[in-house]
C-alpha atoms as a PDB file:
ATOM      1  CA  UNK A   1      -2.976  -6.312  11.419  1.00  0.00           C
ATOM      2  CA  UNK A   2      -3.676  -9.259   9.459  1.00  0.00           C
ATOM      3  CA  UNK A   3      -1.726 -12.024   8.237  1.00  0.00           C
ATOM      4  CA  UNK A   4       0.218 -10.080   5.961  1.00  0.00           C
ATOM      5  CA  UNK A   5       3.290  -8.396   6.034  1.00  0.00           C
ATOM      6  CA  UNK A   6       3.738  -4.466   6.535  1.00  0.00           C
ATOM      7  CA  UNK A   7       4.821  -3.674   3.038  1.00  0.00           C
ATOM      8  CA  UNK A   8       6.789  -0.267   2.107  1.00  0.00           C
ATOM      9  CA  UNK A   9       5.685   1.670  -0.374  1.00  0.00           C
ATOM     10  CA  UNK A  10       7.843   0.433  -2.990  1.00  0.00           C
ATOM     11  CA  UNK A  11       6.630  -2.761  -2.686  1.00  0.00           C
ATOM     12  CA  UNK A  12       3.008  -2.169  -2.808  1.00  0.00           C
ATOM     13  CA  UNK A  13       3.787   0.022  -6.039  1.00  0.00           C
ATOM     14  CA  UNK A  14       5.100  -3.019  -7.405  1.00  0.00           C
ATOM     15  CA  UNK A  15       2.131  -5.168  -6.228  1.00  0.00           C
ATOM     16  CA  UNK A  16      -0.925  -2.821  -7.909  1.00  0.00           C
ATOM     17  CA  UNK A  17       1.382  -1.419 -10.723  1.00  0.00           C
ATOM     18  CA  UNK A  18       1.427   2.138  -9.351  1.00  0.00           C
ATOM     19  CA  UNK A  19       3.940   4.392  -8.946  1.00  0.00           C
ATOM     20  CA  UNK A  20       5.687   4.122  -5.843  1.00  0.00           C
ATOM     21  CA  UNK A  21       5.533   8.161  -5.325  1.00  0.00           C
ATOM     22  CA  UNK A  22       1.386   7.936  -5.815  1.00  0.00           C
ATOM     23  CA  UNK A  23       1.652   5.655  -3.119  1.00  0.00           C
ATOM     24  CA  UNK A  24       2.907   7.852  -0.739  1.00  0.00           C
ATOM     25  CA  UNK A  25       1.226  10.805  -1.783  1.00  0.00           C
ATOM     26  CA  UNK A  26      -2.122   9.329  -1.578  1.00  0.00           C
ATOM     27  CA  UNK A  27      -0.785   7.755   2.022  1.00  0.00           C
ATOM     28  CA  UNK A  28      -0.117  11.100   2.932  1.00  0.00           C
ATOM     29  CA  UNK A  29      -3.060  12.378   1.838  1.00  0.00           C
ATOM     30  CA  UNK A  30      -5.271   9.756   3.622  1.00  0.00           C
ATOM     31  CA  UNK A  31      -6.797   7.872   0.138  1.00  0.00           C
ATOM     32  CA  UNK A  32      -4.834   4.704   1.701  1.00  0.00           C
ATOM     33  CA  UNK A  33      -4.285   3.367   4.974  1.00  0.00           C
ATOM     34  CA  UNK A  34      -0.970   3.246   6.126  1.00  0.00           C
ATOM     35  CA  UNK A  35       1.258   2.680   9.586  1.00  0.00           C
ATOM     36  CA  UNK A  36       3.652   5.063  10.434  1.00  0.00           C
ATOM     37  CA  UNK A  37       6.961   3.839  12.264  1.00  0.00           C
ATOM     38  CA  UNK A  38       8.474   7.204  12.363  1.00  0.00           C
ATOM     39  CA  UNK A  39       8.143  10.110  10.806  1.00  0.00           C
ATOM     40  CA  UNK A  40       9.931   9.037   7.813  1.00  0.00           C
ATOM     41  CA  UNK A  41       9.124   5.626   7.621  1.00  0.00           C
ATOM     42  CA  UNK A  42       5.731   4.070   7.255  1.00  0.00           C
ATOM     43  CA  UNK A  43       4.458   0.461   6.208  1.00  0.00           C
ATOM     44  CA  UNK A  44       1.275  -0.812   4.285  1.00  0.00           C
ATOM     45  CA  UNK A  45      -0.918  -3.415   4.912  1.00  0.00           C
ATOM     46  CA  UNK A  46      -1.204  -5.252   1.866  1.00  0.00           C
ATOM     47  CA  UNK A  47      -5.025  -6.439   2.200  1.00  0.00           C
ATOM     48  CA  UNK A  48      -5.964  -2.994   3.287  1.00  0.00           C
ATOM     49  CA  UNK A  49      -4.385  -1.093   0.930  1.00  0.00           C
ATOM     50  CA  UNK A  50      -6.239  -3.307  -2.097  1.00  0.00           C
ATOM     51  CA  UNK A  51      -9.858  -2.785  -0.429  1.00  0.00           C
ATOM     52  CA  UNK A  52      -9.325   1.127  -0.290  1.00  0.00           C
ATOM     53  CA  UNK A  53      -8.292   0.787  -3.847  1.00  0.00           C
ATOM     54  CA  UNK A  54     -11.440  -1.911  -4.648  1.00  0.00           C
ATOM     55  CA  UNK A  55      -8.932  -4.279  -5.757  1.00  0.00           C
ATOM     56  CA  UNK A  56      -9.110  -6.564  -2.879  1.00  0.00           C
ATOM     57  CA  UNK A  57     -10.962  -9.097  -5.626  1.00  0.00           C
ATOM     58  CA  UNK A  58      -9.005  -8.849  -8.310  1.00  0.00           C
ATOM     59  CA  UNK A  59      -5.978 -10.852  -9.266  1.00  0.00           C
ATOM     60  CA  UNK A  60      -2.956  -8.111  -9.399  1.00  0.00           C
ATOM     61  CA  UNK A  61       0.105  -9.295 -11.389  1.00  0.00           C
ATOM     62  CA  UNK A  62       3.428  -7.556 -10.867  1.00  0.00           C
ATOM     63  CA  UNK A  63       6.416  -8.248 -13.507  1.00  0.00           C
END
């Protein structure tokens, strides 16, 4: 892992402006890389989950 924090899904949602629900479908579906703690809870690596959505260069802005 790298030096950030497992994130839940809610919280990346709230990093890229998604909705938290795409997140875990797309988890789920394999489009984004994900760790999974048990079978209902899994975590995101933050730097991971930007590069499989190309937006590990861009600035992201949550409200």
């Amino acid at each position: 892992m790298s030096a950030d924090k497992r994130m839940n899904a809610a919280e990346i949602a709230a990093e890229t402006g998604m909705c938290k629900w795409t997140i875990l479908d797309w988890a789920k579906a394999g489009k984004i890389p994900c760790v999974r703690i048990s079978p209902r809870t899994i975590r995101f690596d933050k730097s991971k989950v930007l590069k499989a959505l190309g937006l590990e260069d861009e600035v992201v802005v949550s409200n």
